[in-house]
Protein backbone atom coordinates (compact mmCIF):
# COMPACT_ATOMS: atom_id res chain seq x y z
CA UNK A 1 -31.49 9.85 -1.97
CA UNK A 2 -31.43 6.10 -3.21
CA UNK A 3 -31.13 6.98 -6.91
CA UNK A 4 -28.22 9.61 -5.45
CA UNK A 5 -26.58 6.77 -4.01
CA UNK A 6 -26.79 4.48 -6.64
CA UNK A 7 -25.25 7.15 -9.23
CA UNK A 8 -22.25 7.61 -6.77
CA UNK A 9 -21.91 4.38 -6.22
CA UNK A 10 -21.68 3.45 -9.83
CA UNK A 11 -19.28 6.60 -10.82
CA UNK A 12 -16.58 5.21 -7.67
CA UNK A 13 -17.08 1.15 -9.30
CA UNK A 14 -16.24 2.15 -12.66
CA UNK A 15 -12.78 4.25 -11.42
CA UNK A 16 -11.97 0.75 -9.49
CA UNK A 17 -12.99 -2.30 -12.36
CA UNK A 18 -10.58 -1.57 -15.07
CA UNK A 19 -7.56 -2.00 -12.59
CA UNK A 20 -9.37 -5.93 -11.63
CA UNK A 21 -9.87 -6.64 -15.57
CA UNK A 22 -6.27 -4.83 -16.44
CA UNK A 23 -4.60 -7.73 -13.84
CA UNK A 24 -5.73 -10.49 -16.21
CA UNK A 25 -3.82 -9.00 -18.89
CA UNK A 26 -0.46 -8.63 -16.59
CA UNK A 27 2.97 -10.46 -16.93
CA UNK A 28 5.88 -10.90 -14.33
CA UNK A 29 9.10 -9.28 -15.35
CA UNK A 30 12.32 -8.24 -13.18
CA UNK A 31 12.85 -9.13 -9.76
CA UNK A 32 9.79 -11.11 -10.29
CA UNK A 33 11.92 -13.78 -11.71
CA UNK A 34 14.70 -12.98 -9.15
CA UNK A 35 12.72 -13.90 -5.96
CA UNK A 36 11.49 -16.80 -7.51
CA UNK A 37 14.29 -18.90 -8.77
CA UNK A 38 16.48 -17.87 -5.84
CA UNK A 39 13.32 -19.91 -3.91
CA UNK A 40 13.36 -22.44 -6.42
CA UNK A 41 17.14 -22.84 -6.44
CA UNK A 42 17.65 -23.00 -2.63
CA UNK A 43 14.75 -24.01 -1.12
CA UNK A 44 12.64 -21.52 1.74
CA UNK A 45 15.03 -21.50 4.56
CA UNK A 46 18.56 -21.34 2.49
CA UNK A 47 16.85 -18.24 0.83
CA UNK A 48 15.72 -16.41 3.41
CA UNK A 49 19.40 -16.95 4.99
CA UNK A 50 20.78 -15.16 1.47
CA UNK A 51 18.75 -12.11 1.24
CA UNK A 52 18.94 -11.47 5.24
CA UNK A 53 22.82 -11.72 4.65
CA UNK A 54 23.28 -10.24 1.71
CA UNK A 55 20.10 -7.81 0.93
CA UNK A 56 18.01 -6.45 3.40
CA UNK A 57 16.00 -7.50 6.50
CA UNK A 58 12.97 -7.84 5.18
CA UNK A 59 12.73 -10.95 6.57
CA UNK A 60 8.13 -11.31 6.20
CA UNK A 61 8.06 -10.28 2.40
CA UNK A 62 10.74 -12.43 1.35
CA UNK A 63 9.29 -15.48 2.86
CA UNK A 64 5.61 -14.49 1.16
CA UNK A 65 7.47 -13.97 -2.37
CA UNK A 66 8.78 -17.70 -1.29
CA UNK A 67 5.88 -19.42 -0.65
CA UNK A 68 2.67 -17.66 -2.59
CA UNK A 69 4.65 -16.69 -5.60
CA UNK A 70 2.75 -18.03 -8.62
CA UNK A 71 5.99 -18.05 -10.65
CA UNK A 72 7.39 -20.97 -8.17
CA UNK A 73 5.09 -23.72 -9.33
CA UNK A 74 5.55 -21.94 -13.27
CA UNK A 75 2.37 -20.07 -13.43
CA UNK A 76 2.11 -16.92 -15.17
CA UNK A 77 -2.08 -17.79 -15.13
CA UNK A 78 -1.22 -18.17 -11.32
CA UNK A 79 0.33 -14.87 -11.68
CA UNK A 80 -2.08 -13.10 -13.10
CA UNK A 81 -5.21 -14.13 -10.42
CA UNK A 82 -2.72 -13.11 -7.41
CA UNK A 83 -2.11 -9.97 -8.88
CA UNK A 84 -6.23 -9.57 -8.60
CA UNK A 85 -6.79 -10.63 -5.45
CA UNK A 86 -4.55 -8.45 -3.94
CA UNK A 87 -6.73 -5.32 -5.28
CA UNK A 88 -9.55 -7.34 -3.99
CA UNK A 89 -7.91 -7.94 -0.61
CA UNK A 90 -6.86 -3.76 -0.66
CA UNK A 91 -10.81 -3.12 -0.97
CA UNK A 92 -11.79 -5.62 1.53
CA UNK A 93 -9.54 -4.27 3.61
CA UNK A 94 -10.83 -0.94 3.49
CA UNK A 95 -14.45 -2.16 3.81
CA UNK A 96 -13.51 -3.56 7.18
CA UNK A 97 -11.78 -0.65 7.97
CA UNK A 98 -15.50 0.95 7.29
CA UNK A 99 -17.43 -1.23 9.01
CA UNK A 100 -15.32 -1.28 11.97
CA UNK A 101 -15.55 2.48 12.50
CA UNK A 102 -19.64 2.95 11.33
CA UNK A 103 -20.89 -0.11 13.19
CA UNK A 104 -24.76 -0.25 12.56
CA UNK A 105 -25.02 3.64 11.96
CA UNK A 106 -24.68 3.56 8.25
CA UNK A 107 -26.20 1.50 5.96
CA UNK A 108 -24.50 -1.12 3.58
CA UNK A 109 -24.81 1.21 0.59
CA UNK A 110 -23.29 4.40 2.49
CA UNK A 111 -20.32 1.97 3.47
CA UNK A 112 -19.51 1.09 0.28
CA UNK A 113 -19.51 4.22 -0.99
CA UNK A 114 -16.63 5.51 1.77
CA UNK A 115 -14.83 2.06 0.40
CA UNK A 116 -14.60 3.19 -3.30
CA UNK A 117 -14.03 6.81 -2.17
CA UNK A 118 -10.64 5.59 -0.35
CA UNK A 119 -9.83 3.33 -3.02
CA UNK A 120 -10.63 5.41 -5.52
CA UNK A 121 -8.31 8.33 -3.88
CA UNK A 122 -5.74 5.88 -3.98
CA UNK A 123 -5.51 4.61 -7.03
CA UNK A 124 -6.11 8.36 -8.53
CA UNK A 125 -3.19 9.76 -6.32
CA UNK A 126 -0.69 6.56 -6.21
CA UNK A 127 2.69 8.24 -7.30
CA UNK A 128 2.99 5.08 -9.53
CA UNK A 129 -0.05 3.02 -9.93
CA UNK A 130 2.40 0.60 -11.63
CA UNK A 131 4.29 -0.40 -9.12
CA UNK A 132 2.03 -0.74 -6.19
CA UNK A 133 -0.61 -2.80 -8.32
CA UNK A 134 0.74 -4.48 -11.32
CA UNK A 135 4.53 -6.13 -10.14
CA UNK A 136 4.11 -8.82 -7.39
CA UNK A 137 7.33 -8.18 -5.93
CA UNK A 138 6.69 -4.43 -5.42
CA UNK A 139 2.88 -5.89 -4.60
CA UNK A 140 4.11 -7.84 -1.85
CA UNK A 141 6.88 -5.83 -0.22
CA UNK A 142 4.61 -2.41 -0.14
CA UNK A 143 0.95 -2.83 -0.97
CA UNK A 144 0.70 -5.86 1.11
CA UNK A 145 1.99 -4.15 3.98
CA UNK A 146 -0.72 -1.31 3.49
CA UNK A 147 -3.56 -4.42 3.42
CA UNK A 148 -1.73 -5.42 6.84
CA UNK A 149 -1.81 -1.70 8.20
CA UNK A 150 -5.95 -1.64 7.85
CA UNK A 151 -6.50 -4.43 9.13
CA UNK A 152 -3.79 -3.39 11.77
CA UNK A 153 -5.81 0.18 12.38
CA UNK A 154 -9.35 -2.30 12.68
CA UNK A 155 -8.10 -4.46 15.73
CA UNK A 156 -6.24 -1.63 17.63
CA UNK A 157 -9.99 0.57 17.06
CA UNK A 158 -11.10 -2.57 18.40
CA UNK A 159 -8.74 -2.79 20.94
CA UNK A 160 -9.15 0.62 22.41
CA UNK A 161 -12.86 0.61 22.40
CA UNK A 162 -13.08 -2.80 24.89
CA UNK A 163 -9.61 -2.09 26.50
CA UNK A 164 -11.31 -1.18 30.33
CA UNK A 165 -13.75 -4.16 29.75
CA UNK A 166 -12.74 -7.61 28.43
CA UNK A 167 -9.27 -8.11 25.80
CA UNK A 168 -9.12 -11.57 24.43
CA UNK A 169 -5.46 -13.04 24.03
CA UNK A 170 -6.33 -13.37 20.27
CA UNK A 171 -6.96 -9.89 20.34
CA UNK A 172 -3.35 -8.91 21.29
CA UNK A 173 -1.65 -12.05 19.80
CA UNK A 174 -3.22 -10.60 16.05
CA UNK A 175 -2.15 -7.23 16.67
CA UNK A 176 1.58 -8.36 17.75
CA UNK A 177 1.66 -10.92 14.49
CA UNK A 178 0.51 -8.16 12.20
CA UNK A 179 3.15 -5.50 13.74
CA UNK A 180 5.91 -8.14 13.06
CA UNK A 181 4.53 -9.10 9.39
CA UNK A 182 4.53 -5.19 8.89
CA UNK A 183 7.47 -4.09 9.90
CA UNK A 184 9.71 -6.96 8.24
CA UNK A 185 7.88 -6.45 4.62
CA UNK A 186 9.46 -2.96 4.08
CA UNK A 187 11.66 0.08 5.64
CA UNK A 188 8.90 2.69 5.44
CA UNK A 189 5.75 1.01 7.15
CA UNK A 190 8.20 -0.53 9.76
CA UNK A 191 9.17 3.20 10.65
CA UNK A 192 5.67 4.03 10.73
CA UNK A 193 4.71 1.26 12.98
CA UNK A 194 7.33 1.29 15.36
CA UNK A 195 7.23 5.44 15.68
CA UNK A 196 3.06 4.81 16.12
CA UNK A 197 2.98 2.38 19.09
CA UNK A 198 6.22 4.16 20.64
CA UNK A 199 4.59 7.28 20.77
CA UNK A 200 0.78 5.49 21.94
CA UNK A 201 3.00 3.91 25.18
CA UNK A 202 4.98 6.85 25.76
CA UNK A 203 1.95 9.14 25.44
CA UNK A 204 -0.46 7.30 27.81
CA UNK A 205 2.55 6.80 30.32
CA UNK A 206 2.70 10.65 30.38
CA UNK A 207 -0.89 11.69 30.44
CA UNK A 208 -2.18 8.62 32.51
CA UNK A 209 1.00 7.86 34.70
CA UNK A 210 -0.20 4.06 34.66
CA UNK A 211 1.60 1.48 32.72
CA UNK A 212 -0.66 -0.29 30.49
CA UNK A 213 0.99 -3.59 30.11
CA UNK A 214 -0.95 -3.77 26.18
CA UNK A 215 0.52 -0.89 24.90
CA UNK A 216 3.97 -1.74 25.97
CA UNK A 217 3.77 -4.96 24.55
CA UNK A 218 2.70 -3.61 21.19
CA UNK A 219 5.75 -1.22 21.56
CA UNK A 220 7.96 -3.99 22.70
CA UNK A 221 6.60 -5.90 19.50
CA UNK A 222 7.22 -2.70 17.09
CA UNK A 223 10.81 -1.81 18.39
CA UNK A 224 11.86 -5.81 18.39
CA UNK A 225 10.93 -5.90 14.71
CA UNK A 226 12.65 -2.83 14.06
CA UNK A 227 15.75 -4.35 15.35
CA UNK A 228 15.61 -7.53 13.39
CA UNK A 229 15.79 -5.88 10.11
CA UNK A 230 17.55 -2.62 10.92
CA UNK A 231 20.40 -5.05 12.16
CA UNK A 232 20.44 -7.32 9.42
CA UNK A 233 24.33 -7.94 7.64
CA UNK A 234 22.23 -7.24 4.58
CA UNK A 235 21.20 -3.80 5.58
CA UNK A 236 24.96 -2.92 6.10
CA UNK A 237 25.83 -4.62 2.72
CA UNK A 238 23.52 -2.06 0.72
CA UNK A 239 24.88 0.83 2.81
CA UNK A 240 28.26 0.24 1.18
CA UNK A 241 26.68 0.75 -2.49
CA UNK A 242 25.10 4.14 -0.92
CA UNK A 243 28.13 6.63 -0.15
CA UNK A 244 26.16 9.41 0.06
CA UNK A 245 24.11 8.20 2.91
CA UNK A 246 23.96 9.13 6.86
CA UNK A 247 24.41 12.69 6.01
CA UNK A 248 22.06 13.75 8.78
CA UNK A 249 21.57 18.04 7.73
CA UNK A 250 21.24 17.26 4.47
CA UNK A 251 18.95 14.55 5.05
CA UNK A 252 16.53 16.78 7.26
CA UNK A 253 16.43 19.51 4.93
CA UNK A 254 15.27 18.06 2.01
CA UNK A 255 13.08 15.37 3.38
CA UNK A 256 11.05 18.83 5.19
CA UNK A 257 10.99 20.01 1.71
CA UNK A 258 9.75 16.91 -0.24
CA UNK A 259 7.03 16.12 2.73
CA UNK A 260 6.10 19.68 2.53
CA UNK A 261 5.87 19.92 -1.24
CA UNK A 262 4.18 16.22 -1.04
CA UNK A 263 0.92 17.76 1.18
CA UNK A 264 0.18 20.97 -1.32
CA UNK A 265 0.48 18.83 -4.20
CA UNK A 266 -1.80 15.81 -2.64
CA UNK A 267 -4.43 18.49 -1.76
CA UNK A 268 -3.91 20.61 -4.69
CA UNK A 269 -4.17 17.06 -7.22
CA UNK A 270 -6.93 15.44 -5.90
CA UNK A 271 -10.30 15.91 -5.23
CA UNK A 272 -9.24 15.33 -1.68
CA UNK A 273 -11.62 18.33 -0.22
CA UNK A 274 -14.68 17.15 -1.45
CA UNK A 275 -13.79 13.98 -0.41
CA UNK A 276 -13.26 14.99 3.12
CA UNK A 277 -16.04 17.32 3.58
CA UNK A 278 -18.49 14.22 2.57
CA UNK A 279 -16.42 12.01 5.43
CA UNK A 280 -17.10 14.57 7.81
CA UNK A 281 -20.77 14.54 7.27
CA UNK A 282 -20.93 10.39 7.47
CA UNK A 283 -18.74 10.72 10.65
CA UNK A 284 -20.63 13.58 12.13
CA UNK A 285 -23.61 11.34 11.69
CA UNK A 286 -21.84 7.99 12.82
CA UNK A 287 -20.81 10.23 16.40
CA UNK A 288 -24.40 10.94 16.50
CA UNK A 289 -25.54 7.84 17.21
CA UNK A 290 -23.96 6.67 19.82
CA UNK A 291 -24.96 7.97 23.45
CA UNK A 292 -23.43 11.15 25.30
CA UNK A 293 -21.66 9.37 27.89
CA UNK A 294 -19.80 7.03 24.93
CA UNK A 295 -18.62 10.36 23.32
CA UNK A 296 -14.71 10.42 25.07
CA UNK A 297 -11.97 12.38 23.61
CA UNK A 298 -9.11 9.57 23.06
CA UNK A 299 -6.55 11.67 21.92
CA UNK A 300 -6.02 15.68 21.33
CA UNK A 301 -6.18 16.54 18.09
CA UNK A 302 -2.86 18.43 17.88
CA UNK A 303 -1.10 15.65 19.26
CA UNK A 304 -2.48 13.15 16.61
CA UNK A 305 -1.91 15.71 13.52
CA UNK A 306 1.81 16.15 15.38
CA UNK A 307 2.66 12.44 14.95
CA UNK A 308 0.36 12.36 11.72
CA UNK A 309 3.45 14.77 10.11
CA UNK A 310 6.82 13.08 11.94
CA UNK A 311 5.25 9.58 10.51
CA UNK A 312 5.58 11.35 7.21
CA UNK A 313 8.63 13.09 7.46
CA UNK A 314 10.03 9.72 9.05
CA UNK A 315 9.11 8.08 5.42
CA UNK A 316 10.51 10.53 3.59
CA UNK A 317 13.57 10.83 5.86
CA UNK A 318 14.80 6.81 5.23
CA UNK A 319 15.41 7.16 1.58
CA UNK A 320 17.41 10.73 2.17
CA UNK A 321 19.72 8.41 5.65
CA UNK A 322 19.97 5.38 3.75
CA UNK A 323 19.81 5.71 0.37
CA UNK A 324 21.22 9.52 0.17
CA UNK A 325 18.60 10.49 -2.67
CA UNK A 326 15.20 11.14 -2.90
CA UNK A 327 12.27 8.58 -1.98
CA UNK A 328 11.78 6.23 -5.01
CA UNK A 329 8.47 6.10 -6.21
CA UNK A 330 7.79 2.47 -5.18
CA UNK A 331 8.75 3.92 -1.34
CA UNK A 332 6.28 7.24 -2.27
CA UNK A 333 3.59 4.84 -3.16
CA UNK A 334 3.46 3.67 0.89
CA UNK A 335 4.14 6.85 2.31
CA UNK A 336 0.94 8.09 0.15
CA UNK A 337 -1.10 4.94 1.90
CA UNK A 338 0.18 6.73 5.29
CA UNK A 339 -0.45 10.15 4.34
CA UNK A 340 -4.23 9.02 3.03
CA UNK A 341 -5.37 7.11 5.62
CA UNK A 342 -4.07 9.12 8.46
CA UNK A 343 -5.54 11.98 6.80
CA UNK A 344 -9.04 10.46 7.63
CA UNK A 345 -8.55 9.21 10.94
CA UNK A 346 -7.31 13.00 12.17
CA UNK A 347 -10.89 14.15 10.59
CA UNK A 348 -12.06 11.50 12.86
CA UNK A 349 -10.67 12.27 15.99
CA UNK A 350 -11.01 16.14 15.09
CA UNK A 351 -15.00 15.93 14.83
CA UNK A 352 -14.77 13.03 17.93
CA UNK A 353 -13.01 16.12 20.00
CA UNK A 354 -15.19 18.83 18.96
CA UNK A 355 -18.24 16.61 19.49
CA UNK A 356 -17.46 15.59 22.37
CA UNK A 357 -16.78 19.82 23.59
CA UNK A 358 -19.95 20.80 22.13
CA UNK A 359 -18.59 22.49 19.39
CA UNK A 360 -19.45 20.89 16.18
CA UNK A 361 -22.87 20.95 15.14
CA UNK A 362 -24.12 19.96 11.58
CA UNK A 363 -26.82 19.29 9.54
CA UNK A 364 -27.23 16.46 6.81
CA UNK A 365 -25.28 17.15 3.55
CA UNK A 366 -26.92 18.72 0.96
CA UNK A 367 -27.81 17.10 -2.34
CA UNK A 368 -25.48 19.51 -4.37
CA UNK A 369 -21.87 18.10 -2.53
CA UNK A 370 -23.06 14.29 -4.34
CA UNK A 371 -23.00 16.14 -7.41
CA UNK A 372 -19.75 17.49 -6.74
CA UNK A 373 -18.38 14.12 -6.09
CA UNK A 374 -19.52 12.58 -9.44
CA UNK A 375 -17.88 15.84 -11.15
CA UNK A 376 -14.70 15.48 -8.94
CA UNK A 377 -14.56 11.12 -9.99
CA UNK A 378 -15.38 12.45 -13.52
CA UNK A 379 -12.35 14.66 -12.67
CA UNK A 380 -9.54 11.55 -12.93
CA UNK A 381 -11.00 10.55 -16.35
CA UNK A 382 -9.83 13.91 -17.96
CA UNK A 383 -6.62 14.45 -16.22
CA UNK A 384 -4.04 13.50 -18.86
CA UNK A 385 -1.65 11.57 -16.77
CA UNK A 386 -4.61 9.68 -14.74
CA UNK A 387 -4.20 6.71 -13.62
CA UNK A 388 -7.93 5.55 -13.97
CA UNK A 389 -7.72 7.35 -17.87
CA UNK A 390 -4.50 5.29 -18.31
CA UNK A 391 -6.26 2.40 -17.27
CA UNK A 392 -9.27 2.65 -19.50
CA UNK A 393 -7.16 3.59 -22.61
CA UNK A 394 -5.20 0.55 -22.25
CA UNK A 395 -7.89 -1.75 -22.47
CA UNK A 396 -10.64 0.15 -24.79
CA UNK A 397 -7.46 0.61 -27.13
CA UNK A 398 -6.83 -3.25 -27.17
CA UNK A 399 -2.89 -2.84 -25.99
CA UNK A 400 -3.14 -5.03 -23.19
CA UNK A 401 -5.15 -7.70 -24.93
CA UNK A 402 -2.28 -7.00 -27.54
CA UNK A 403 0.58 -7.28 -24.69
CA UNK A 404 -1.21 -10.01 -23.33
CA UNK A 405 -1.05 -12.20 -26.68
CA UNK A 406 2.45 -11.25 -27.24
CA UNK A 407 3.63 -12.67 -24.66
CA UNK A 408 1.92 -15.36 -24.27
CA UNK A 409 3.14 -16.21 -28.11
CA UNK A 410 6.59 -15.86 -26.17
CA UNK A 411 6.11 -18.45 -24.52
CA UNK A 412 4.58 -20.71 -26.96
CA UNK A 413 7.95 -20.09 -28.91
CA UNK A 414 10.34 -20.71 -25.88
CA UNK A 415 8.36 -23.81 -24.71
CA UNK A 416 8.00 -25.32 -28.35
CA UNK A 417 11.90 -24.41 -29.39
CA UNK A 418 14.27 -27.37 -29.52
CA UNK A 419 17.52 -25.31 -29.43
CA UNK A 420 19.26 -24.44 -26.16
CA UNK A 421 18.99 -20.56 -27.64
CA UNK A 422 16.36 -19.19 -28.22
CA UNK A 423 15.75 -15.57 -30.03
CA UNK A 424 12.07 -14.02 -29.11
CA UNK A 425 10.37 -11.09 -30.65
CA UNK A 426 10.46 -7.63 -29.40
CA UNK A 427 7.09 -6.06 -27.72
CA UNK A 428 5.19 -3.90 -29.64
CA UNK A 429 2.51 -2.78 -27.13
CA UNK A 430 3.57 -2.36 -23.44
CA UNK A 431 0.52 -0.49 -21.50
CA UNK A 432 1.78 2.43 -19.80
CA UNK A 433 -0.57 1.07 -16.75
CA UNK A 434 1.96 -2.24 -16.17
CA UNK A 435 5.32 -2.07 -15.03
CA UNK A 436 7.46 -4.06 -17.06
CA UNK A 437 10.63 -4.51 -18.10
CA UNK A 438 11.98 -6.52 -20.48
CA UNK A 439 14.58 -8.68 -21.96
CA UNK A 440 17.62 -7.08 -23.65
CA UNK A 441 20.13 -8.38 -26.76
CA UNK A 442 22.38 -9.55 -24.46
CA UNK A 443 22.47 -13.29 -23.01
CA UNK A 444 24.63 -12.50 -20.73
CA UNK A 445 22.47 -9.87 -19.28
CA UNK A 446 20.70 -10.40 -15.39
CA UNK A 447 16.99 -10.75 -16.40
CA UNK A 448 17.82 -12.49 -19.37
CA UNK A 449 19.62 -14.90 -17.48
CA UNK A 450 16.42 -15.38 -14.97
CA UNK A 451 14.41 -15.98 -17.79
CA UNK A 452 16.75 -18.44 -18.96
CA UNK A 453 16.95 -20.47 -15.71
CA UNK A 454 12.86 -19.76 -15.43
CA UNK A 455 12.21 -21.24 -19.00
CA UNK A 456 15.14 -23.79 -18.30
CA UNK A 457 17.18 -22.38 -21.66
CA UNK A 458 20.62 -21.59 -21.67
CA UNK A 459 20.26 -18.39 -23.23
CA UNK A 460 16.98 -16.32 -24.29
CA UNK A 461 17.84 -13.22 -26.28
CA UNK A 462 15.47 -10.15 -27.45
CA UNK A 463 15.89 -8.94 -31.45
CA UNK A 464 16.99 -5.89 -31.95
């Protein structure tokens, strides 16, 4: 069984390490540069004031690409080791997640391996790995709010399993902060908050008929939030570039059709069954543990698969009312979080409720299903469009090192160049892992003009 372990274990590292190597190589590009010299030009409060008038309400991601972004203080070094630790933070994250549900009933080992398994599902099924991992701006507006939701999911486990006994103040004070940090870093996890704790009040008002005083302050929190940025002047201000928004049937329709269409494909695409059929066992055995009077059915299973779905169809829905097309795949990238992570907390409470009615009884996993999981992990190296392939082409091939040098010859030329104008080469070797765009022919274009002010040129053109 140790060996076993071991050869899992190493199978689920080596689908996570070239993503932490492939961030050294990285370079900022696009709105990147347009966060950070609208900082640098007006300072943290003046800019917050501009893209809450004129942009959105996202007022907690716009003060983090403020304050932590590298690009500020003129590091592209700095630049690169943020974009790492937020993968590290993501699989942290999940290992508290972990170790928050198994307690003592699962060894270190075992833990780790249900880390890499999530993380490894993610980064495998990410609609575009690119995005979520390898642009800080897109980093910090959507994958930073997914870091956020675990550790979000840890304290309100936490919170429900002392909630008749003792709650500290810094209990509920962390759990209000990180609603409020959620829901002002992007439109999709703020639904998904604010629906979550609306429904948990409303729900235990209905069933219980007591007011619990927590739960309506988390609500209060959500639905504040909610307000702050759905009432934003900047909010309205995009509307008006969106005509074909607020067109409520056809917004319903197709958002049931994408969400539905979203589920077979996630299933169908990834290993996801194997996956879940391994949880089930480490869960089973987790429930097992603990004594027969600690065994309590916190929620019905049909209710929790119920608001599982309208979370999803919520995401979905936002792009369709306020955009008036389809969810971009920056927005996909979160609702996939959602959809991945609420996946396994429904097999949760499903073998919780059946344990708990005496209807689920299992043995220990047989040998054969670890097999199966190195096979399905093998799996993501042969798909053609894999994200962990992609990964490990782009640095066994040398184009990121290649990428890497380019640039970084860029800059030696910009920095170095005595004219007011400079001309740079084009790139030869952009890996298909890293989102980037780059620098056109014309001066007067808006990312060459942010890499003009970054570089302090007047002009910076690409050759043709």
């Amino acid at each position: 069984a140790g060996q076993r372990n071991n050869l899992v274990l190493l199978f689920l590292f080596l689908t996570i390490i070239p993503f932490i190597i492939l961030s050294f190589y990285v370079h900022p590009c696009w709105d990147d540069f347009e966060y950070s010299e609208i900082a640098y030009k007006n300072g943290f409060f003046h800019s917050q004031y501009i893209w809450y008038e004129t942009w959105s309400g996202r007022y907690f991601s716009t003060a983090v690409l403020s304050t932590i972004n590298p690009l500020l203080f003129r590091s592209v070094i700095g630049y690169k080791i943020i974009t790492a630790l937020f993968i590290l933070l993501f699989i942290v994250s999940v290992y508290y997640l972990v170790s928050e549900i198994a307690s003592e009933s699962i060894n270190l080992k075992q833990k780790l391996i249900c880390t890499l398994s999530f993380c490894y599902l993610f980064v495998c099924g990410l609609p575009a790995s690119d995005l979520a991992l390898f642009w800080l701006a897109s980093t910090v507006i959507y994958q930073f709010a997914n870091i956020m939701m675990l550790v979000l999911t840890v304290l309100f486990i936490r919170f429900i399993k002392i909630r008749n006994v003792s709650i500290s103040k810094g209990l509920v004070i962390s759990i209000c902060l990180l609603i409020f940090a959620i829901e002002g870093s992007n439109e999709v996890s703020m639904l998904t908050t604010t629906i979550f704790f609306a429904a948990v009040f409303a729900g235990n008002f209905i069933l219980t008929r007591k007011f619990d005083k927590y739960l309506f302050l988390f609500a209060a929190a959500s639905v504040i939030s909610f307000l702050i940025v759905y009432l934003a002047p900047g909010n309205d201000y995009r509307l008006t570039t969106n005509p074909d928004s607020h067109q409520l049937l056809y917004s319903l329709k197709n958002s049931a059709i994408d969400l539905i269409k979203f589920i077979i494909y996630r299933i169908y695409n990834l290993p996801l069954l194997i996956f879940s059929v391994l949880f089930i066992s480490f869960y089973y055995k987790i429930v097992s543990f603990k004594k027969s009077e600690d065994i309590k059915v916190m929620i019905n299973p049909f209710h929790s698969v119920a608001l599982y779905l309208i979370i999803l169809f919520s995401g979905i829905f936002v792009s369709y009312w306020s955009l008036g097309t389809s969810t971009p795949y920056r927005t996909l990238n979160v609702i996939f979080f959602i959809f991945l992570l609420g996946w396994f907390l429904n097999i949760m409470i499903i073998v919780n409720y059946l344990y708990a009615k005496e209807k689920l009884k299992m043995n220990d996993i047989p040998g054969y299903a670890y097999i199966l999981l190195c096979l399905a992990v093998l799996f993501s190296f042969m798909k053609e469009t894999g994200s962990v392939k992609e990964a490990y082409k782009d640095l066994v091939s040398g184009k990121a090192q290649k990428f890497n040098a380019q640039l970084n010859d860029r800059y030696s030329s910009i920095y170095s160049s005595t004219t007011d104008t400079v001309k740079v080469d084009s790139l030869s070797n952009i890996p298909r892992s890293f989102f980037y765009y780059d620098i056109g022919p014309d001066p007067n274009g808006k990312y060459n003009k942010l890499q003009s002010e970054f570089f302090e040129k007047k002009f910076i053109i690409r050759k043709e």
